[in-house]
Protein backbone atom coordinates (compact mmCIF):
# COMPACT_ATOMS: atom_id res chain seq x y z
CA UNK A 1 -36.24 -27.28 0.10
CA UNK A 2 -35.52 -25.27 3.08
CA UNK A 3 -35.73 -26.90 6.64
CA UNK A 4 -38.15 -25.55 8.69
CA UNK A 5 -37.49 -24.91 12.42
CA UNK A 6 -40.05 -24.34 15.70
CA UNK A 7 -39.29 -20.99 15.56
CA UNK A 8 -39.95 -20.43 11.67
CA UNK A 9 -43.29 -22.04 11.82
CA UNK A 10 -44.31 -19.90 15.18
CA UNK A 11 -43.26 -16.70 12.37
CA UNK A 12 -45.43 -18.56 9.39
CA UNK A 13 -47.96 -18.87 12.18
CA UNK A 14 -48.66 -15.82 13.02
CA UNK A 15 -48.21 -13.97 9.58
CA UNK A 16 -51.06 -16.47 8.20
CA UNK A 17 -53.32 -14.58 10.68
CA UNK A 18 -52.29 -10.80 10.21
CA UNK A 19 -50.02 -10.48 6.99
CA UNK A 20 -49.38 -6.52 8.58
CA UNK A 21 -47.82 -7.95 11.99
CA UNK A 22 -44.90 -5.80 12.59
CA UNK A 23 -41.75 -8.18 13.07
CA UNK A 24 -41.78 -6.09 16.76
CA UNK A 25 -45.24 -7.67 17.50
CA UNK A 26 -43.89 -11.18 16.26
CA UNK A 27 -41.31 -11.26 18.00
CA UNK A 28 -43.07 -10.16 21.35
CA UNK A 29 -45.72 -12.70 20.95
CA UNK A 30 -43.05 -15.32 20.23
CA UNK A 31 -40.45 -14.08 23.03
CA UNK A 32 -37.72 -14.12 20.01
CA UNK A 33 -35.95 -10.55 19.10
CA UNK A 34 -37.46 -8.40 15.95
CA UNK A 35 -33.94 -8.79 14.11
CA UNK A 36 -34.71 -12.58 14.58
CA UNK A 37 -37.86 -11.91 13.32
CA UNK A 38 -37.45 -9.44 10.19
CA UNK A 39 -33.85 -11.98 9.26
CA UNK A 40 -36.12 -14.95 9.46
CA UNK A 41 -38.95 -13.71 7.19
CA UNK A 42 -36.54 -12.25 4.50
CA UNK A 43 -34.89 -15.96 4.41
CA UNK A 44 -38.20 -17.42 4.16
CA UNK A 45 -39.26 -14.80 1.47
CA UNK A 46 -36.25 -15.78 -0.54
CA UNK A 47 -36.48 -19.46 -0.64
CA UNK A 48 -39.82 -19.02 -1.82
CA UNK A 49 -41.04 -20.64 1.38
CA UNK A 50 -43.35 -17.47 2.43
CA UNK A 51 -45.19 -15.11 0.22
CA UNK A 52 -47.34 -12.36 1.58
CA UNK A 53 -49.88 -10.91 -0.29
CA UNK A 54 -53.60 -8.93 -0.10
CA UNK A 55 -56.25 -11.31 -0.18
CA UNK A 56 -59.71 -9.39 -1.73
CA UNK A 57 -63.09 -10.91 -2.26
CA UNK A 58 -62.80 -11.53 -6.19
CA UNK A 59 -66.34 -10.32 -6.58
CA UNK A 60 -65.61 -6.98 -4.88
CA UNK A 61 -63.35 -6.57 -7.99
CA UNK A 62 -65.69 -7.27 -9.87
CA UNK A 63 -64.76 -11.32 -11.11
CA UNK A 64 -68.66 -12.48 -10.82
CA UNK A 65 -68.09 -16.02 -12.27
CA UNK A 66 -66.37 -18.31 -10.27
CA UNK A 67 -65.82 -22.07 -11.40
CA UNK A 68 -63.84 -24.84 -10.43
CA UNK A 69 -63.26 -26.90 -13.72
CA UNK A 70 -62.04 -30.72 -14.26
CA UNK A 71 -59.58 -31.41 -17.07
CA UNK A 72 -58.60 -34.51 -19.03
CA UNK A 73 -55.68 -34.60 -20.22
CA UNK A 74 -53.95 -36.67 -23.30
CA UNK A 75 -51.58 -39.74 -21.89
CA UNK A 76 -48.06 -37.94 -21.16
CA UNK A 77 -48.96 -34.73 -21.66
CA UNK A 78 -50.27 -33.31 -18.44
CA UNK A 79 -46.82 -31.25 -17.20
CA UNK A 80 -46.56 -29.39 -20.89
CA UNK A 81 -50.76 -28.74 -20.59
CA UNK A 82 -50.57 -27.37 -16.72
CA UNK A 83 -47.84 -25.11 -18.02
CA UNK A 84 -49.50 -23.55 -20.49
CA UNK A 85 -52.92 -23.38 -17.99
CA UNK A 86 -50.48 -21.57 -15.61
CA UNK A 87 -49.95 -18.77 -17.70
CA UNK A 88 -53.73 -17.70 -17.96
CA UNK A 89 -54.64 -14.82 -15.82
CA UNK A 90 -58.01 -16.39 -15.23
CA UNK A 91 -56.56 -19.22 -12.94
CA UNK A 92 -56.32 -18.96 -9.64
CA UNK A 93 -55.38 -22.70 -8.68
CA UNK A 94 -54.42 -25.65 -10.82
CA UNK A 95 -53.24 -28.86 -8.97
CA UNK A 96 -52.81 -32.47 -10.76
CA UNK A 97 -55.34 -34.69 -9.30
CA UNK A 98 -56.27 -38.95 -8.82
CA UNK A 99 -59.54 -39.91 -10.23
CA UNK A 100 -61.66 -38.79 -13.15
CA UNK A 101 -59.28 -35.90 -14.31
CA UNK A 102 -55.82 -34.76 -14.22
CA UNK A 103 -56.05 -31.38 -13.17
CA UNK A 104 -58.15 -29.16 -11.73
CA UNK A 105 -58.36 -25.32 -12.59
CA UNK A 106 -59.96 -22.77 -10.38
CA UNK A 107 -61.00 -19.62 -12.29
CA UNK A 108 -62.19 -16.43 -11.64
CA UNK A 109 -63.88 -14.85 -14.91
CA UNK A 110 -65.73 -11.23 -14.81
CA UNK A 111 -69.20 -12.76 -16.14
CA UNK A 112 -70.54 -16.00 -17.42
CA UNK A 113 -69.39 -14.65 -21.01
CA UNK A 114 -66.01 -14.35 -20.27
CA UNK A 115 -66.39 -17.68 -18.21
CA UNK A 116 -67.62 -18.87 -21.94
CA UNK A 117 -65.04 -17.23 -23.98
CA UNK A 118 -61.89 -18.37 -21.31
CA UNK A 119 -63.42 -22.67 -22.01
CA UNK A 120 -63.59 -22.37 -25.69
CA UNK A 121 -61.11 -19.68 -26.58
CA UNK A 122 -58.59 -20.36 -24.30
CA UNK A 123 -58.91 -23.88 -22.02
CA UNK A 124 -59.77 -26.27 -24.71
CA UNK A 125 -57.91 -24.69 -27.52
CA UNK A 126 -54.56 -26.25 -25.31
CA UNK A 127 -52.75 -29.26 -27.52
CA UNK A 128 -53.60 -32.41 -25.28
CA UNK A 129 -56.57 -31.23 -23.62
CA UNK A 130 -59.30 -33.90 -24.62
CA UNK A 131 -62.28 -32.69 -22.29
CA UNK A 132 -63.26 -30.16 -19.62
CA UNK A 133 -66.33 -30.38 -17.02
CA UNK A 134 -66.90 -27.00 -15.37
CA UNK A 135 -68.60 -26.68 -11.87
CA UNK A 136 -69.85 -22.95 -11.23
CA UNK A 137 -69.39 -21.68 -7.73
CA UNK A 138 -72.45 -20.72 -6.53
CA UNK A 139 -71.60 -19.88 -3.07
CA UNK A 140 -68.65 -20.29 -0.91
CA UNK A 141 -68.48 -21.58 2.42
CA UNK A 142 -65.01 -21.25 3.49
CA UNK A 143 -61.79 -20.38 1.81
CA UNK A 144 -58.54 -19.90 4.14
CA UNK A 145 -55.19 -19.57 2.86
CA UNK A 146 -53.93 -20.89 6.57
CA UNK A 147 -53.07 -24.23 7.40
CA UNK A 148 -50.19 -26.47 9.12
CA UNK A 149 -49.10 -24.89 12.02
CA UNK A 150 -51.18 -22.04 11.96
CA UNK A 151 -54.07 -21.93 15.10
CA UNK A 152 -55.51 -18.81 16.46
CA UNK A 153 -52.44 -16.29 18.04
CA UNK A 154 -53.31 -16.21 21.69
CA UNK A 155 -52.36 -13.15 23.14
CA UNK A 156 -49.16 -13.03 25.43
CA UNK A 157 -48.76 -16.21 24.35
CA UNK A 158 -45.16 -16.86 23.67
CA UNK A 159 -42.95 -19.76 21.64
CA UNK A 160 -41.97 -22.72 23.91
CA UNK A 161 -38.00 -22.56 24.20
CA UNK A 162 -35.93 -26.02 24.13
CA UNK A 163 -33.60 -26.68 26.96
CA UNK A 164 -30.93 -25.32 23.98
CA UNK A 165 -33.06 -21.99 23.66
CA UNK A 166 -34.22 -20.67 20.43
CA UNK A 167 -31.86 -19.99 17.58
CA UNK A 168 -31.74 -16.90 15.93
């Protein structure tokens, strides 16, 4: 896993905020140079460290049934199961999970129907799935995609430099 510097973080930082920020803006906000900036990011990018994408409301694309869904899994076979769960274009998030079940799958389904046909078609047709609970999202309250490092940008506010300076 790549090692991630003061000056990497300040970049992560500030894309988690404004995925458009030229490298220019970065690096004037972080008092680094834009070919720091633009090398940095393409590193990141390629050890899979950084992704940036366009976040859209799923129901403005028209993905009405939301539900977060608890799965229990047969002893030993929970790695070969989240594979296969990784694969469906209905899942948005699966992570393995202490307590009641092994994983957890967030899905985004166009209706209640498909919501339906995904469960019984799809979900519990899996070899070593023994039993689902699903849990409809009726209303979010908050969904980020920032955390770690990543506060606010404060204008002119620029990276505090080391008594070694910044590498670039």
């Amino acid at each position: 896993m790549a090692h991630l510097d003061e000056t990497d973080r300040a970049i992560i930082a500030q894309l988690q905020y404004n995925g458009r920020m030229s490298f220019t803006d970065i690096a004037d906000q972080l008092g680094i140079s834009e070919g720091t900036v633009r090398r940095r990011v393409r590193q990141l990018m390629d050890d899979r460290v950084l992704q940036i994408v366009a976040i859209v409301e799923p129901q403005l694309l028209g993905w009405n049934a939301a539900a977060m869904i608890g799965v229990t899994i047969q002893a030993g076979q929970v790695d070969a199961v989240a594979q296969q769960i990784a694969q469906f274009p209905e899942v948005s998030y699966l992570f393995m999970a202490s307590g009641e079940f092994d994983l957890f799958v967030e899905v985004f389904c166009r209706d209640r129907e498909h919501l339906v046909s995904f469960l019984n078609q799809k979900l519990q047709q899996i070899p070593g799935v023994q039993r689902t609970q699903t849990f409809m999202i009726l209303k979010m309250y908050k969904l980020s995609y920032r955390w770690g490092e990543a506060e606010p940008p404060r204008a002119g506010h620029s990276l505090p430099i080391s008594p070694g300076g910044i590498a670039g």
